[in-house]
PDB file of N, CA and C in Angstrom:
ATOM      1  N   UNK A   1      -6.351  17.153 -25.793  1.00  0.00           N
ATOM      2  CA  UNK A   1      -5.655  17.415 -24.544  1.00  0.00           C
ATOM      3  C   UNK A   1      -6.671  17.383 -23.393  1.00  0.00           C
ATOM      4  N   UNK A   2      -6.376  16.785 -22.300  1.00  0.00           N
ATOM      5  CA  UNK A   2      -7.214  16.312 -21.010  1.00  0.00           C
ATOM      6  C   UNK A   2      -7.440  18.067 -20.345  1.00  0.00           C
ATOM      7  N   UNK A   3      -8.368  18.214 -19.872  1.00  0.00           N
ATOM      8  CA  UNK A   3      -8.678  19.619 -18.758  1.00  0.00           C
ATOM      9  C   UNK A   3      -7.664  19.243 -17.724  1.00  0.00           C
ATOM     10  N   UNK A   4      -7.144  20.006 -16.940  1.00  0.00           N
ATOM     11  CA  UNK A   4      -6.503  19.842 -16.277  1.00  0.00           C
ATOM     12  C   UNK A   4      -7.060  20.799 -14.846  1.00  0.00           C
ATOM     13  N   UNK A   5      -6.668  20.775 -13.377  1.00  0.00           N
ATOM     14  CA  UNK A   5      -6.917  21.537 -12.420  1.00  0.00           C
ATOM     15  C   UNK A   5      -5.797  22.206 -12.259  1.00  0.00           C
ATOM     16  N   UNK A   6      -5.339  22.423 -13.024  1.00  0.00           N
ATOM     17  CA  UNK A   6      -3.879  23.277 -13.014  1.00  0.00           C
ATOM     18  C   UNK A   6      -4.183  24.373 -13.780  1.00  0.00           C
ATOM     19  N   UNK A   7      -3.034  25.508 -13.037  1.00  0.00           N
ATOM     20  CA  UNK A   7      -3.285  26.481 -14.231  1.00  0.00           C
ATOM     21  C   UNK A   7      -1.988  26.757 -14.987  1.00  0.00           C
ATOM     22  N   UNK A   8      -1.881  27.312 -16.312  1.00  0.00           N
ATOM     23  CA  UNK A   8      -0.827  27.367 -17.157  1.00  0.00           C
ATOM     24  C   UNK A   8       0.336  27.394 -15.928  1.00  0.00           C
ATOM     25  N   UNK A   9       0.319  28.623 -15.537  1.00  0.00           N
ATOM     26  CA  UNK A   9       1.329  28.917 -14.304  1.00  0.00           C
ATOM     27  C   UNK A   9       2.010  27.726 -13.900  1.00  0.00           C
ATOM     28  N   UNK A  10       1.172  27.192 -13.083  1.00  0.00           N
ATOM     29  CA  UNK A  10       1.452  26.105 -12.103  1.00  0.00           C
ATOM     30  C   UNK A  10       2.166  24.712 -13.046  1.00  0.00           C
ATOM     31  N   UNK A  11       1.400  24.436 -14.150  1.00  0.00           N
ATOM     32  CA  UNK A  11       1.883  23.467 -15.232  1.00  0.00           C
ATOM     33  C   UNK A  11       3.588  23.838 -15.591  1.00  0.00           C
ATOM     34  N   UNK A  12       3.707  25.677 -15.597  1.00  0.00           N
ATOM     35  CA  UNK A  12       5.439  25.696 -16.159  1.00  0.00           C
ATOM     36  C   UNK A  12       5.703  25.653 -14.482  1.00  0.00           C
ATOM     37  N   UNK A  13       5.882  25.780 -13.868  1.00  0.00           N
ATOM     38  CA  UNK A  13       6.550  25.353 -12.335  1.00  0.00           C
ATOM     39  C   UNK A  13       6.562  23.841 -12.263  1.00  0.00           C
ATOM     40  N   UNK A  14       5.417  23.378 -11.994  1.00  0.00           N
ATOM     41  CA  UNK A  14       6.327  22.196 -12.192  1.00  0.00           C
ATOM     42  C   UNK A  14       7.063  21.327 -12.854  1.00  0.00           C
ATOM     43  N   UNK A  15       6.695  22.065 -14.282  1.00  0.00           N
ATOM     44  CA  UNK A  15       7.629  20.995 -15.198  1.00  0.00           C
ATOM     45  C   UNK A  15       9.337  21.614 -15.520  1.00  0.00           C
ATOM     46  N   UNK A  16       9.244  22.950 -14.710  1.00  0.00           N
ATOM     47  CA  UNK A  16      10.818  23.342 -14.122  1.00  0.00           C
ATOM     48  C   UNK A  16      11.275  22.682 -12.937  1.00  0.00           C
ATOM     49  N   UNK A  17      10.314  22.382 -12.031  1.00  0.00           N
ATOM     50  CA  UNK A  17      10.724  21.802 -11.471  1.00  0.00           C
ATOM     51  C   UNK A  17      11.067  20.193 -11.759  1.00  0.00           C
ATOM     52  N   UNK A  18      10.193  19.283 -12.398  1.00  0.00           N
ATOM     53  CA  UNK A  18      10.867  17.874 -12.786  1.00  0.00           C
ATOM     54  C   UNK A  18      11.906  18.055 -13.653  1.00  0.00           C
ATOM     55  N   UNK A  19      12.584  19.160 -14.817  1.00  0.00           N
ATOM     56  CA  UNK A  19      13.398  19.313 -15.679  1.00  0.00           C
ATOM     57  C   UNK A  19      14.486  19.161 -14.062  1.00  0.00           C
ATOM     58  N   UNK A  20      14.812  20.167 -13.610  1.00  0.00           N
ATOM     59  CA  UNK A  20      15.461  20.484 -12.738  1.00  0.00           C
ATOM     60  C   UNK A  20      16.058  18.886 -12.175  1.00  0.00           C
ATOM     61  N   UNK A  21      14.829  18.277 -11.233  1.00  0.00           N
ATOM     62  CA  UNK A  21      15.236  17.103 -10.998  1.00  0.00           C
ATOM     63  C   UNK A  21      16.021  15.957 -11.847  1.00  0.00           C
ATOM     64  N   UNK A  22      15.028  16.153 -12.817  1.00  0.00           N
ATOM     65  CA  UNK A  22      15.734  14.865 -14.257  1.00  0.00           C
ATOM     66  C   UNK A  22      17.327  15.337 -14.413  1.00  0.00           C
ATOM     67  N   UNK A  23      17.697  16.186 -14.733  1.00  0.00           N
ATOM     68  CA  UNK A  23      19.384  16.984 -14.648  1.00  0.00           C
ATOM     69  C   UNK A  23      19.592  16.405 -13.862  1.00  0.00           C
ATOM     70  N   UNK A  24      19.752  16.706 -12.495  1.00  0.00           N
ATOM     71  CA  UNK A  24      20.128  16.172 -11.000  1.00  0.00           C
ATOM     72  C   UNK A  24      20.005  14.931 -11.411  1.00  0.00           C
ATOM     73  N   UNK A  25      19.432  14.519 -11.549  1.00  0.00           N
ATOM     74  CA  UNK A  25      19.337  12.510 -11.321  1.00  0.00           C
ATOM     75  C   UNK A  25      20.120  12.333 -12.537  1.00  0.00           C
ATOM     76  N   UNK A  26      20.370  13.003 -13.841  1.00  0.00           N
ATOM     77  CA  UNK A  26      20.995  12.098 -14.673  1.00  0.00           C
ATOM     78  C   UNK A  26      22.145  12.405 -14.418  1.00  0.00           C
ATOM     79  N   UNK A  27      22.425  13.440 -13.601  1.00  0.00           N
ATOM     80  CA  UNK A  27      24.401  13.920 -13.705  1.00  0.00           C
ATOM     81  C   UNK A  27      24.618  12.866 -12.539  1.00  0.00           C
ATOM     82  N   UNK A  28      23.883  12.650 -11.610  1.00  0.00           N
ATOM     83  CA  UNK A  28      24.273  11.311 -10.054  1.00  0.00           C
ATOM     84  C   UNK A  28      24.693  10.307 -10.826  1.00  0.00           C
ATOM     85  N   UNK A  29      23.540   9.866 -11.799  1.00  0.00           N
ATOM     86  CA  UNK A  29      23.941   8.656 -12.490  1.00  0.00           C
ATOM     87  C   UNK A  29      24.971   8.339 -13.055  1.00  0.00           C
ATOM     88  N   UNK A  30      25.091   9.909 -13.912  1.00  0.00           N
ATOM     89  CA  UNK A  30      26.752  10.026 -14.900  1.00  0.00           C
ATOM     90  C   UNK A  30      27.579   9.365 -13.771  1.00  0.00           C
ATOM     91  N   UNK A  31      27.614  10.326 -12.677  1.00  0.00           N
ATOM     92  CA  UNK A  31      28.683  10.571 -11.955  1.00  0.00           C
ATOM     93  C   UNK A  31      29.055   9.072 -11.346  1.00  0.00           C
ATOM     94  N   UNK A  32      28.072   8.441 -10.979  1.00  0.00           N
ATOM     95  CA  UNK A  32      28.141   7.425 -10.359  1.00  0.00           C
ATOM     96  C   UNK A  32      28.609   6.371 -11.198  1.00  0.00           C
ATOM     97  N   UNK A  33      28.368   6.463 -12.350  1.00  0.00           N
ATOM     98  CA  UNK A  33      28.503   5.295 -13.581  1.00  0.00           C
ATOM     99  C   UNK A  33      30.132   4.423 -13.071  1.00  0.00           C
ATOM    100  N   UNK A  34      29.719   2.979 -12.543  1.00  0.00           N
ATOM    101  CA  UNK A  34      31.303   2.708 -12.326  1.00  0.00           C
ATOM    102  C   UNK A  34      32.145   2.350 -13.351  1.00  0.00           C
ATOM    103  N   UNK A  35      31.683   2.318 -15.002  1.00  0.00           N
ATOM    104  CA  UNK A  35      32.549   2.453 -15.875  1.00  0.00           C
ATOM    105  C   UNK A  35      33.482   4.172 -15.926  1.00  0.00           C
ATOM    106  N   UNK A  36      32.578   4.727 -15.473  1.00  0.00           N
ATOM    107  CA  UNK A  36      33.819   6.354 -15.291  1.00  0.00           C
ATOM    108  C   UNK A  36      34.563   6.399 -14.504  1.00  0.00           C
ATOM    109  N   UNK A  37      34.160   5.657 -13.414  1.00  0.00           N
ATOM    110  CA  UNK A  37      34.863   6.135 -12.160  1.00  0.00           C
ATOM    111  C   UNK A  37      36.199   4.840 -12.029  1.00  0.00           C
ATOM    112  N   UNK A  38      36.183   4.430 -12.474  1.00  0.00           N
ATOM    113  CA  UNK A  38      37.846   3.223 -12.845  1.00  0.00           C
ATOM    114  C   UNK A  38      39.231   4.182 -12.913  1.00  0.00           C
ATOM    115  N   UNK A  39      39.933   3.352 -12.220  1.00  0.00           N
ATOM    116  CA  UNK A  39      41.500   4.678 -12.502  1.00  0.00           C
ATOM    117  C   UNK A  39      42.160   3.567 -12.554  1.00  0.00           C
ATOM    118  N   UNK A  40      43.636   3.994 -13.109  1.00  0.00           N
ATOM    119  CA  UNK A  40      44.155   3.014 -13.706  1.00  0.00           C
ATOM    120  C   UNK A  40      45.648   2.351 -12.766  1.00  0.00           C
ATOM    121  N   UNK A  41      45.408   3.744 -11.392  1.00  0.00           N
ATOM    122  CA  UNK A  41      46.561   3.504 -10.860  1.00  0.00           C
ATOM    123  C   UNK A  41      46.353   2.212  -9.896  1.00  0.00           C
ATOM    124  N   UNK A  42      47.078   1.268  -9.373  1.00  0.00           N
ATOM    125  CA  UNK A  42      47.216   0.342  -8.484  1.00  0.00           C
ATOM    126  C   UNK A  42      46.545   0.635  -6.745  1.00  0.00           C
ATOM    127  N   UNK A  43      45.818   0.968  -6.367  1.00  0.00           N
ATOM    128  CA  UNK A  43      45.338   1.082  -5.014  1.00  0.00           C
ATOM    129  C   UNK A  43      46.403   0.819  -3.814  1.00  0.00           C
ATOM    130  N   UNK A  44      46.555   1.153  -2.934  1.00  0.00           N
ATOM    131  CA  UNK A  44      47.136   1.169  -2.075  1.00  0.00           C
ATOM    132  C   UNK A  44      46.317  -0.087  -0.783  1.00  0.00           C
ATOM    133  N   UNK A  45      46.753  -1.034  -0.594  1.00  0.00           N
ATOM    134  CA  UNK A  45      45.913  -2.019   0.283  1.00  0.00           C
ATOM    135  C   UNK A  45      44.772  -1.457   1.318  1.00  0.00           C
ATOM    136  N   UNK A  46      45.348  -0.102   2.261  1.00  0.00           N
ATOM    137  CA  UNK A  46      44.080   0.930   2.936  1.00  0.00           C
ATOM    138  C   UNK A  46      43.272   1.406   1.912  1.00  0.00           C
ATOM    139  N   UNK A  47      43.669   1.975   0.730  1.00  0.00           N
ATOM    140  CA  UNK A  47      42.890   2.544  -0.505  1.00  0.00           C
ATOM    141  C   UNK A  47      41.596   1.692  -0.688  1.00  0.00           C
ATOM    142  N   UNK A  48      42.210   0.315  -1.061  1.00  0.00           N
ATOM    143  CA  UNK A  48      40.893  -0.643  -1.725  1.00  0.00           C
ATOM    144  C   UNK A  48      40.102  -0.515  -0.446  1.00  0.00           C
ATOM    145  N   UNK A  49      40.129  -1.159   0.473  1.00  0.00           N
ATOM    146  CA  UNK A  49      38.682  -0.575   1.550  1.00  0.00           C
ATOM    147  C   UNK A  49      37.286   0.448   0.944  1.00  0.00           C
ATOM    148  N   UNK A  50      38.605   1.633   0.913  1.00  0.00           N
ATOM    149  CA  UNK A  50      37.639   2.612   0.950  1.00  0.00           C
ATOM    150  C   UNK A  50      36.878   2.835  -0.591  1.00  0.00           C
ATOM    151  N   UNK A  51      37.942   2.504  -1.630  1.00  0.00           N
ATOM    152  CA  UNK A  51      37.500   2.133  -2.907  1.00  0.00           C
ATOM    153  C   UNK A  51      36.109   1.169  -2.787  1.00  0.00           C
ATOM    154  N   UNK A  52      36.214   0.192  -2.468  1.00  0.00           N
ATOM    155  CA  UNK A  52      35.225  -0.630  -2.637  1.00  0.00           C
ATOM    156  C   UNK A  52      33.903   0.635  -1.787  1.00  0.00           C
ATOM    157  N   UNK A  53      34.046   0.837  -0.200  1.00  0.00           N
ATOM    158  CA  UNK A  53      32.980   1.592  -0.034  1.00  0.00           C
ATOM    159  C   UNK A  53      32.598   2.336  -0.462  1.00  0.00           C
ATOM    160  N   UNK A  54      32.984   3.256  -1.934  1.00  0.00           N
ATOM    161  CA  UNK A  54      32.567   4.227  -2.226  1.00  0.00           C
ATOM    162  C   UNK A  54      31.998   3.940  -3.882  1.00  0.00           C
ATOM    163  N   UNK A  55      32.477   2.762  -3.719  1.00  0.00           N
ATOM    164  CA  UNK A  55      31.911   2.019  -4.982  1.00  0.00           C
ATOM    165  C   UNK A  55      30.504   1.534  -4.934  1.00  0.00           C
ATOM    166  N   UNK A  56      30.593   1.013  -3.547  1.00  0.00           N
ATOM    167  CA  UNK A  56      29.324   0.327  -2.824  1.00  0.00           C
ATOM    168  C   UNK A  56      28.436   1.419  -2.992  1.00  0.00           C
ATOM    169  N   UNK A  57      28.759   2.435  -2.242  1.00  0.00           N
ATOM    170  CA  UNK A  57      27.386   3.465  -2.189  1.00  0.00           C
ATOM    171  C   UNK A  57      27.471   4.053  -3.899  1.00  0.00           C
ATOM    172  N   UNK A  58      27.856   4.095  -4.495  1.00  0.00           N
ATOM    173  CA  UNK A  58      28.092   4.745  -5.750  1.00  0.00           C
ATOM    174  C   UNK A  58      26.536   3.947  -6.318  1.00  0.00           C
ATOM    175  N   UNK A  59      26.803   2.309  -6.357  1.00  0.00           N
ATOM    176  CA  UNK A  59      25.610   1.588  -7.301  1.00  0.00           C
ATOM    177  C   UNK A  59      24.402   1.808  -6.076  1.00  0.00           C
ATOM    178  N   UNK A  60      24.322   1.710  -5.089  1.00  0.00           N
ATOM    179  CA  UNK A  60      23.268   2.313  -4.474  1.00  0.00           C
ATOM    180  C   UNK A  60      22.297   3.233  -4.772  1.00  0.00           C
ATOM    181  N   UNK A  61      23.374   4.378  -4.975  1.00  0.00           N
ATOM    182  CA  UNK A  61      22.336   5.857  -5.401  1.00  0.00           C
ATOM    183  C   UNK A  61      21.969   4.979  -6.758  1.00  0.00           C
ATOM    184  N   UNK A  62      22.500   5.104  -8.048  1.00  0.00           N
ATOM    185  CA  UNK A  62      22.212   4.500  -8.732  1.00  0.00           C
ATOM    186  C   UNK A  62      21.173   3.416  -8.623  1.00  0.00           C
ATOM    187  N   UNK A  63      21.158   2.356  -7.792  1.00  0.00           N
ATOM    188  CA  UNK A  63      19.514   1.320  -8.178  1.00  0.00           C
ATOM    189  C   UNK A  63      18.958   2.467  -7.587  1.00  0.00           C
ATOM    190  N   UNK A  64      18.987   3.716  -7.118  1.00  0.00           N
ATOM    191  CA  UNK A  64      17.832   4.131  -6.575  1.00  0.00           C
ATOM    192  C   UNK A  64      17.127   5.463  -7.282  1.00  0.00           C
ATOM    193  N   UNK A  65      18.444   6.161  -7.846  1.00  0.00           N
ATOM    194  CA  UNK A  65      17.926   7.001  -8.651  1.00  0.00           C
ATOM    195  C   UNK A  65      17.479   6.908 -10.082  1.00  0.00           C
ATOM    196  N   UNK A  66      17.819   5.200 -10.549  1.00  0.00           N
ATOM    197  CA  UNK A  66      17.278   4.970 -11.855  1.00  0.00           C
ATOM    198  C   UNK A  66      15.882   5.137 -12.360  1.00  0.00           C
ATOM    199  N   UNK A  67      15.145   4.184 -10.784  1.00  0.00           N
ATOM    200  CA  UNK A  67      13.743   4.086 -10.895  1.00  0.00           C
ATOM    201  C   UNK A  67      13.054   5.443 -10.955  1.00  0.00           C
ATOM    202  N   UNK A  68      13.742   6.814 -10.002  1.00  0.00           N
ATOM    203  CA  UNK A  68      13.151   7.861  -9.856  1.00  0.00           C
ATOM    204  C   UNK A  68      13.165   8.891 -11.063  1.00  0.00           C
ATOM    205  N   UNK A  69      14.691   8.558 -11.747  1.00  0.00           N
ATOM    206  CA  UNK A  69      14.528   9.251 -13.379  1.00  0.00           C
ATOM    207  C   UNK A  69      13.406   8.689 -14.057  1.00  0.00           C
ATOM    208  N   UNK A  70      13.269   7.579 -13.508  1.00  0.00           N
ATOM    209  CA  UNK A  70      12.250   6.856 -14.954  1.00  0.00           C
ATOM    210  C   UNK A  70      10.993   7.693 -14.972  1.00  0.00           C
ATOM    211  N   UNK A  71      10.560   7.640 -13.038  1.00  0.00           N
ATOM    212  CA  UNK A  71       9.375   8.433 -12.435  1.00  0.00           C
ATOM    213  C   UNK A  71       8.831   9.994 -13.383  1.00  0.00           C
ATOM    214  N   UNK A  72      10.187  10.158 -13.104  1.00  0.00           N
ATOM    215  CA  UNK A  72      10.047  11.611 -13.535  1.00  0.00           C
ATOM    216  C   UNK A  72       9.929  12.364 -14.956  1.00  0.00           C
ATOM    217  N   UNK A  73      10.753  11.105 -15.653  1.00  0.00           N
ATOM    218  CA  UNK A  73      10.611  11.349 -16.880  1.00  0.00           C
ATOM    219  C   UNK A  73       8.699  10.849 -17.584  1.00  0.00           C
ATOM    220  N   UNK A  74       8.274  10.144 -16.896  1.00  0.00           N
ATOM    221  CA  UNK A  74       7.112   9.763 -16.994  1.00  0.00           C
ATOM    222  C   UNK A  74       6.066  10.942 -16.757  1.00  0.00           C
ATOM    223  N   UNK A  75       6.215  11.850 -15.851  1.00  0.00           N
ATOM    224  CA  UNK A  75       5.949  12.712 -15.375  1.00  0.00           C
ATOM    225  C   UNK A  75       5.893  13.516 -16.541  1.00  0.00           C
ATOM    226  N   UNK A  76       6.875  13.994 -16.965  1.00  0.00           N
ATOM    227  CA  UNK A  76       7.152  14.958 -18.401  1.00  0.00           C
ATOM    228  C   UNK A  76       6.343  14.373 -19.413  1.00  0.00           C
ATOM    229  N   UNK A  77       6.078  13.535 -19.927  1.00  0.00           N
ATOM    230  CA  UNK A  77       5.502  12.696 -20.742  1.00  0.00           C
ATOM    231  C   UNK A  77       4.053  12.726 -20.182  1.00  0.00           C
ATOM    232  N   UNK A  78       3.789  12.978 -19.225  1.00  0.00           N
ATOM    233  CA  UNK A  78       2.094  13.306 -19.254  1.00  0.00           C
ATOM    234  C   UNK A  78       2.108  14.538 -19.546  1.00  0.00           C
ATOM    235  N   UNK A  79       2.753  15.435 -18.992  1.00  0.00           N
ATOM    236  CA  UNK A  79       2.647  17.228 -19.009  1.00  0.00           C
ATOM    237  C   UNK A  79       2.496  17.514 -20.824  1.00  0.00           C
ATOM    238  N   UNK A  80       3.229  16.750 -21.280  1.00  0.00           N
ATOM    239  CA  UNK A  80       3.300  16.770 -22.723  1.00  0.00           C
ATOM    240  C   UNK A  80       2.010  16.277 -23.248  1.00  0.00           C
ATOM    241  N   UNK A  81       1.557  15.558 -23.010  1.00  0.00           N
ATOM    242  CA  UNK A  81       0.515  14.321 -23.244  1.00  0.00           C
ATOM    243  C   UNK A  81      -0.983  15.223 -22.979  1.00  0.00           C
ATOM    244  N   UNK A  82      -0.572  15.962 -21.951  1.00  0.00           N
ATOM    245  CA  UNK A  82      -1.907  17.223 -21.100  1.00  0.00           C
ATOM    246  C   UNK A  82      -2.749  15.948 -19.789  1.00  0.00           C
ATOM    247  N   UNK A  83      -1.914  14.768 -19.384  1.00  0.00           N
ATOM    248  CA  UNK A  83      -2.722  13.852 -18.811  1.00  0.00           C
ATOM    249  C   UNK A  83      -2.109  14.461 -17.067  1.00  0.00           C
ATOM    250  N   UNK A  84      -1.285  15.084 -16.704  1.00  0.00           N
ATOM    251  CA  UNK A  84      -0.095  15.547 -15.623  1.00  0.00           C
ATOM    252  C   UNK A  84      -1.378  15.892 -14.814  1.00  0.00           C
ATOM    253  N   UNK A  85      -0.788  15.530 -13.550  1.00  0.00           N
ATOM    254  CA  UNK A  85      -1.888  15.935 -12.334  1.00  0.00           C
ATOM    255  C   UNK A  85      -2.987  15.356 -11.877  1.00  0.00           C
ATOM    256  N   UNK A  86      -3.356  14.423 -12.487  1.00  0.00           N
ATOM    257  CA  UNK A  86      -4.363  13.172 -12.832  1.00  0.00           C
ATOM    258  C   UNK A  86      -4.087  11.602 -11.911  1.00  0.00           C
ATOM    259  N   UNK A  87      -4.678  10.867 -10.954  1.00  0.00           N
ATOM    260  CA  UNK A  87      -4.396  10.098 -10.971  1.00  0.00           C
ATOM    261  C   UNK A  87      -4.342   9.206 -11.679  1.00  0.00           C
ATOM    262  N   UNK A  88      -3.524   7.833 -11.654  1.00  0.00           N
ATOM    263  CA  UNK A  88      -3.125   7.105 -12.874  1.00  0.00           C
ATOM    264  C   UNK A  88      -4.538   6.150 -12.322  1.00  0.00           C
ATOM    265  N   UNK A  89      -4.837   5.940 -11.426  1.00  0.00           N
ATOM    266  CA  UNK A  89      -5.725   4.558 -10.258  1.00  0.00           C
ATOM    267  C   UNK A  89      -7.319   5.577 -11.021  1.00  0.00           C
ATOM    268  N   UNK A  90      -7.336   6.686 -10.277  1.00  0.00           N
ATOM    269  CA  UNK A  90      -8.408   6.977 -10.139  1.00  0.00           C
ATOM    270  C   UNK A  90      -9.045   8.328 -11.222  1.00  0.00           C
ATOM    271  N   UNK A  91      -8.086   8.948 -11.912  1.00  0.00           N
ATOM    272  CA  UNK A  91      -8.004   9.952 -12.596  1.00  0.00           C
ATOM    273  C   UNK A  91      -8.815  10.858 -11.780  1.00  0.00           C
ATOM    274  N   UNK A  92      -8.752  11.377 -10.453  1.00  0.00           N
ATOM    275  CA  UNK A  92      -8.897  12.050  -9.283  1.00  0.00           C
ATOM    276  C   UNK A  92      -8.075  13.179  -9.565  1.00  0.00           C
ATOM    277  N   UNK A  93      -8.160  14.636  -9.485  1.00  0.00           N
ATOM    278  CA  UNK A  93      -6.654  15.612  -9.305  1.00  0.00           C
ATOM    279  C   UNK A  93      -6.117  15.587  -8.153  1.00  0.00           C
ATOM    280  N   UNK A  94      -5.021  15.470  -8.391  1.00  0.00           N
ATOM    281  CA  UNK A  94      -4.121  15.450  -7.377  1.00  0.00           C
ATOM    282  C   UNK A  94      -3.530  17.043  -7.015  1.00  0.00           C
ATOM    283  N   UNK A  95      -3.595  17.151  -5.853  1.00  0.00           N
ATOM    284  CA  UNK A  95      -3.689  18.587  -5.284  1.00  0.00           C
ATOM    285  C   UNK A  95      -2.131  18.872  -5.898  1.00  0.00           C
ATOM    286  N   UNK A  96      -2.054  20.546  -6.045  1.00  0.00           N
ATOM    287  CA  UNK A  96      -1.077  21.195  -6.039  1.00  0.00           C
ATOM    288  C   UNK A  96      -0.432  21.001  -5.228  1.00  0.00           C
ATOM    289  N   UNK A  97      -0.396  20.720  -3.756  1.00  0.00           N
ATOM    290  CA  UNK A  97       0.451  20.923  -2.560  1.00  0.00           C
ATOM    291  C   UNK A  97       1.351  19.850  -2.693  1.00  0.00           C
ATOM    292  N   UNK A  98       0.738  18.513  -3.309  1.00  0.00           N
ATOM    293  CA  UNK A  98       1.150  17.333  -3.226  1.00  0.00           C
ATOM    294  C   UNK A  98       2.156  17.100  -4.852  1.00  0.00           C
ATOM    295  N   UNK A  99       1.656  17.917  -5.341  1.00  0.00           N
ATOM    296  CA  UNK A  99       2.285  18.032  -7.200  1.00  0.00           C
ATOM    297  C   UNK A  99       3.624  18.599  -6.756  1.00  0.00           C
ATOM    298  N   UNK A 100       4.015  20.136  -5.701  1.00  0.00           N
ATOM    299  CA  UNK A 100       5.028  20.727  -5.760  1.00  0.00           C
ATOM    300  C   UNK A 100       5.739  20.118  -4.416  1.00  0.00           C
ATOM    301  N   UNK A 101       5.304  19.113  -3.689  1.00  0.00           N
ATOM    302  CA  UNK A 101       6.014  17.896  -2.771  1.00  0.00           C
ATOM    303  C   UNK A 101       6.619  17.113  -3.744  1.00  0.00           C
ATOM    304  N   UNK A 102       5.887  16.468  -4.497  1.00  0.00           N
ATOM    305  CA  UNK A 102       6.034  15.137  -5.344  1.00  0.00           C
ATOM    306  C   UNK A 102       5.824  15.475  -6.503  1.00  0.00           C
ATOM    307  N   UNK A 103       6.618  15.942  -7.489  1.00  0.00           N
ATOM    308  CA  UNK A 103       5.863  16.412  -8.619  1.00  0.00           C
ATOM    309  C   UNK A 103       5.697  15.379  -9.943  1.00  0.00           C
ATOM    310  N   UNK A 104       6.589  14.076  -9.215  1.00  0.00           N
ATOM    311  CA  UNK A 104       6.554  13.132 -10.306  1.00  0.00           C
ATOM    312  C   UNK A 104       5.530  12.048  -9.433  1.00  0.00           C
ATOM    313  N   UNK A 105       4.408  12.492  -8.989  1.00  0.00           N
ATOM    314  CA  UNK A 105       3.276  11.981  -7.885  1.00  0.00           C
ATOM    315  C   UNK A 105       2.770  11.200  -9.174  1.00  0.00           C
ATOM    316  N   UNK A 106       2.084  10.113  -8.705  1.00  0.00           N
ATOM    317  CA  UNK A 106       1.013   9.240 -10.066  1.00  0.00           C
ATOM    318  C   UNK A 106      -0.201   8.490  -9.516  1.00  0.00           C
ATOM    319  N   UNK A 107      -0.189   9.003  -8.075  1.00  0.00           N
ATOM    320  CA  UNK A 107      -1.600   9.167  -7.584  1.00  0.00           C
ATOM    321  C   UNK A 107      -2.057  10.002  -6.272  1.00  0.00           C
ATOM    322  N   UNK A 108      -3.102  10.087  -5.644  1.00  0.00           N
ATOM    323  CA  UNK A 108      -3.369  11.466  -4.903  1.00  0.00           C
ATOM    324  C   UNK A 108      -2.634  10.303  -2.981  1.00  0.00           C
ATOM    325  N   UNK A 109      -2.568  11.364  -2.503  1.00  0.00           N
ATOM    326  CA  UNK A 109      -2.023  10.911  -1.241  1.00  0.00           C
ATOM    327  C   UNK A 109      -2.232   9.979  -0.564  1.00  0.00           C
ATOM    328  N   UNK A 110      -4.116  10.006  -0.705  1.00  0.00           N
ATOM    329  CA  UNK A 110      -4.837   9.182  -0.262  1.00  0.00           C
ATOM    330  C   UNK A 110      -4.578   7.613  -0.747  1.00  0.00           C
ATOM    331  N   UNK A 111      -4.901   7.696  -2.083  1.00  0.00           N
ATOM    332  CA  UNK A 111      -4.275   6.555  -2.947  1.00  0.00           C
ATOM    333  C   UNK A 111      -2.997   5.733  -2.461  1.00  0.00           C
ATOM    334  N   UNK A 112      -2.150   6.478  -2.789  1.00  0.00           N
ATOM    335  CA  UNK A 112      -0.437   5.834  -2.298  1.00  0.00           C
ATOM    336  C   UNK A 112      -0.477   5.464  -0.864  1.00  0.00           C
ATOM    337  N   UNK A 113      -1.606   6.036   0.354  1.00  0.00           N
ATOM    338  CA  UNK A 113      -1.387   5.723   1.169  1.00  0.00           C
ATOM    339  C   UNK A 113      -1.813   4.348   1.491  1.00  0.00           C
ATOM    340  N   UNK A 114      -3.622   4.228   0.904  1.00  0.00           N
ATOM    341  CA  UNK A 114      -3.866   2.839   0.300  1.00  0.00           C
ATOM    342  C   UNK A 114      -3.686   1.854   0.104  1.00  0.00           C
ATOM    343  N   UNK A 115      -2.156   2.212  -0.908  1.00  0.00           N
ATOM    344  CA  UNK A 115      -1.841   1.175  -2.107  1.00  0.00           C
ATOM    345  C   UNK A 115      -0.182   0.390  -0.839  1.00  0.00           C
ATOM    346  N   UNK A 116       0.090   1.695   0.394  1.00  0.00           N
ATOM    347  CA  UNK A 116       1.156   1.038   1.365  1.00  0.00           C
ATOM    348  C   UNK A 116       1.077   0.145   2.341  1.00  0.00           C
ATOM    349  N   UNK A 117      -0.839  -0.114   2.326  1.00  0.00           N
ATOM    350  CA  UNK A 117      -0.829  -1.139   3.523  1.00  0.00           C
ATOM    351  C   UNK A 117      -0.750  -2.752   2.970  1.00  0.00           C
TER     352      UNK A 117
END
């Protein structure tokens, strides 16, 4: 298991906190899933409009919260691993402040800021 700059403490906080998130993102997804959300009654011609817009934003969250479950679940999988808190670029620690901002973070601020120009 890797040393970590974390302390036990801080390691169960945030991995309540990504549990927390991963829930949240997988019930959006449930929820959003447009195989659930199908009804069987006939739409009303004003209906479909709004059907379709809410369909629209439905796969939205979805492409967006897929990538971030993945994030996060990745996240858990280091904490497990003892690699969590570590940059992935630089294996640098990545500050607490920035762990309980971003807790599914996979490099230090500096880095990501870097890696945006």
């Amino acid at each position: 298991m890797t040393k970590t700059h974390l302390s036990p403490d801080d390691l169960v906080r945030l991995r309540q906190l990504l549990v927390r998130r991963r829930d949240e993102l997988a019930a959006t997804i449930s929820d959003n899933d447009p195989a659930q959300r199908q009804t069987t009654d006939e739409p009303e011609a004003g209906d479909m409009a709004e059907q379709i817009i809410e369909q629209d934003d439905a796969l939205r969250a979805v492409a967006f919260d897929k990538p971030l479950l993945a994030d996060v679940e990745h996240a858990l999988a280091k904490l497990d691993a003892g690699t969590y808190g570590l940059s992935e670029v630089s294996g640098e620690p990545i500050p607490l402040d920035r762990l309980l901002a971003v807790p599914w973070a996979r490099r230090t601020l500096r880095e990501e800021a870097a890696a945006r120009k």
